[in-house]
Protein backbone atom coordinates (compact mmCIF):
# COMPACT_ATOMS: atom_id res chain seq x y z
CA UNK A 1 4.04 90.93 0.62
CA UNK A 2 1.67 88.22 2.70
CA UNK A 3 2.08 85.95 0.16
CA UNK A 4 6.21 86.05 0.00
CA UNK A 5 5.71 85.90 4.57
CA UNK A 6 3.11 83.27 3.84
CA UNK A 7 5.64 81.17 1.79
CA UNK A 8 8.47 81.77 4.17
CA UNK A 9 6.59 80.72 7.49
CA UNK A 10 5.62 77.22 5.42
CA UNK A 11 8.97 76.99 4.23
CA UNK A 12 10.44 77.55 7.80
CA UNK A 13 7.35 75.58 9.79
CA UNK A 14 9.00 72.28 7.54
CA UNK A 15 12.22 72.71 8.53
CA UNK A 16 11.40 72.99 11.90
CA UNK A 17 9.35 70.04 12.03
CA UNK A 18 12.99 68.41 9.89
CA UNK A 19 15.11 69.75 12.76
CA UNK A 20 13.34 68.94 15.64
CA UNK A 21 12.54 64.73 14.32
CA UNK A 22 16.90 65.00 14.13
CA UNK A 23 17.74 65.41 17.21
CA UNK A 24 18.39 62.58 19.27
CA UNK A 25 16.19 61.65 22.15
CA UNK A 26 17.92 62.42 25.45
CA UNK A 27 15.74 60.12 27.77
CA UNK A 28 14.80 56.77 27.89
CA UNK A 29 11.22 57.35 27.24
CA UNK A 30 8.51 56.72 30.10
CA UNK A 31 11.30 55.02 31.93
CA UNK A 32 13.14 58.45 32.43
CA UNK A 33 9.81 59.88 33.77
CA UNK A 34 9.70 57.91 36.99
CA UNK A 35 13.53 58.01 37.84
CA UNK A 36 15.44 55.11 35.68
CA UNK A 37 17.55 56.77 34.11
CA UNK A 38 21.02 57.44 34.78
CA UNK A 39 21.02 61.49 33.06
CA UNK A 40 19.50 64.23 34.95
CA UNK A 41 16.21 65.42 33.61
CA UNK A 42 16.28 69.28 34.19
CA UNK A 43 19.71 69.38 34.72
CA UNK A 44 22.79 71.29 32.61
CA UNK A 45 23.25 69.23 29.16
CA UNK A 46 26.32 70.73 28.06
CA UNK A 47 26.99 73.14 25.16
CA UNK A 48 24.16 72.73 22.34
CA UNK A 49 25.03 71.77 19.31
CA UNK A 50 24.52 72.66 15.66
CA UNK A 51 21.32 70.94 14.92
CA UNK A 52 20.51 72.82 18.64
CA UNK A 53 21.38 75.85 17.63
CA UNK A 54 19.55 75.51 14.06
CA UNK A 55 16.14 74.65 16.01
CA UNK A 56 16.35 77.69 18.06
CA UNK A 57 17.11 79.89 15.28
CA UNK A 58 14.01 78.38 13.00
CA UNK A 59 11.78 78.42 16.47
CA UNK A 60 12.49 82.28 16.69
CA UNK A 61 12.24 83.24 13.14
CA UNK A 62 8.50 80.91 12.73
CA UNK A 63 7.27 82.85 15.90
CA UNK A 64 8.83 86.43 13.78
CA UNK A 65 6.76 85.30 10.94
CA UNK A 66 3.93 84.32 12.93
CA UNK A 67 3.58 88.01 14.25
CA UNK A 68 4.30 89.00 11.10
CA UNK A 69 1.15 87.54 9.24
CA UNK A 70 -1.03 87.97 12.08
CA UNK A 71 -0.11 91.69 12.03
CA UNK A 72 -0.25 91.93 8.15
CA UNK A 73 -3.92 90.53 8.32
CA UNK A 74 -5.06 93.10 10.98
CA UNK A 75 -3.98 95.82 8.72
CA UNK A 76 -6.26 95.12 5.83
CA UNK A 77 -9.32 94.07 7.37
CA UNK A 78 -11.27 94.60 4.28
CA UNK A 79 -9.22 92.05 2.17
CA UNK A 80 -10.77 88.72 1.82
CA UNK A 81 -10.95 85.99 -0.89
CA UNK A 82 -14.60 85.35 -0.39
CA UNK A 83 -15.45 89.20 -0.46
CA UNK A 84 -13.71 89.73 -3.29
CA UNK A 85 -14.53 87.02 -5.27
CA UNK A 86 -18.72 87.17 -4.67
CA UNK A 87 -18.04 90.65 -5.94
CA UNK A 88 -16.33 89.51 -9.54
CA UNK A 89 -19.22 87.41 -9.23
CA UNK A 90 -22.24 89.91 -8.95
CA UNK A 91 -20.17 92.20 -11.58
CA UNK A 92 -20.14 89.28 -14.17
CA UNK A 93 -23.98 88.73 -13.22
CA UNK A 94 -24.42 92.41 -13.90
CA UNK A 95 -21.97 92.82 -16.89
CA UNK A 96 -24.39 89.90 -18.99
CA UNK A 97 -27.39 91.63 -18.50
């Protein structure tokens, strides 16, 4: 189960990233910051779009996943790859003997 949330929250973290580097820039950089530019910078925008909508979407479900995994890996405390791998280890070491 982590490993099919694990694979999920990479594959939605990418597109993400993919939406958000789409969008168009709606200041003028630095310039905007100090008052030259012509749009409002808190102001209303208008209705959001589709790549708008998509970045919201992939924003909620990455922070969904997020919980997800940190809340899977709570519940088994005792599950680790190190653990469980310097134990295959000392059984081999104590199998050849």
């Amino acid at each position: 189960m982590i490993i099919i949330v694990t694979i999920l929250h990479v594959v939605i973290a990418i597109f993400l990233i993919l939406t958000v580097l789409l969008q168009a820039g709606k200041g003028a950089g630095i310039g905007a910051a100090f008052g030259g530019s012509s749009d409002t910078m808190m102001g209303v925008r208008g209705s959001t779009g589709l790549l708008g909508k998509l970045t919201a979407t992939a924003a909620i479900l990455f922070m969904v996943t997020s919980l997800l995994l940190s809340y899977l890996a709570a519940s088994n405390p005792n599950e680790s790859i190190i653990t469980n791998k310097a134990a295959q280890t000392e059984k081999q070491k104590n199998s050849s003997k």
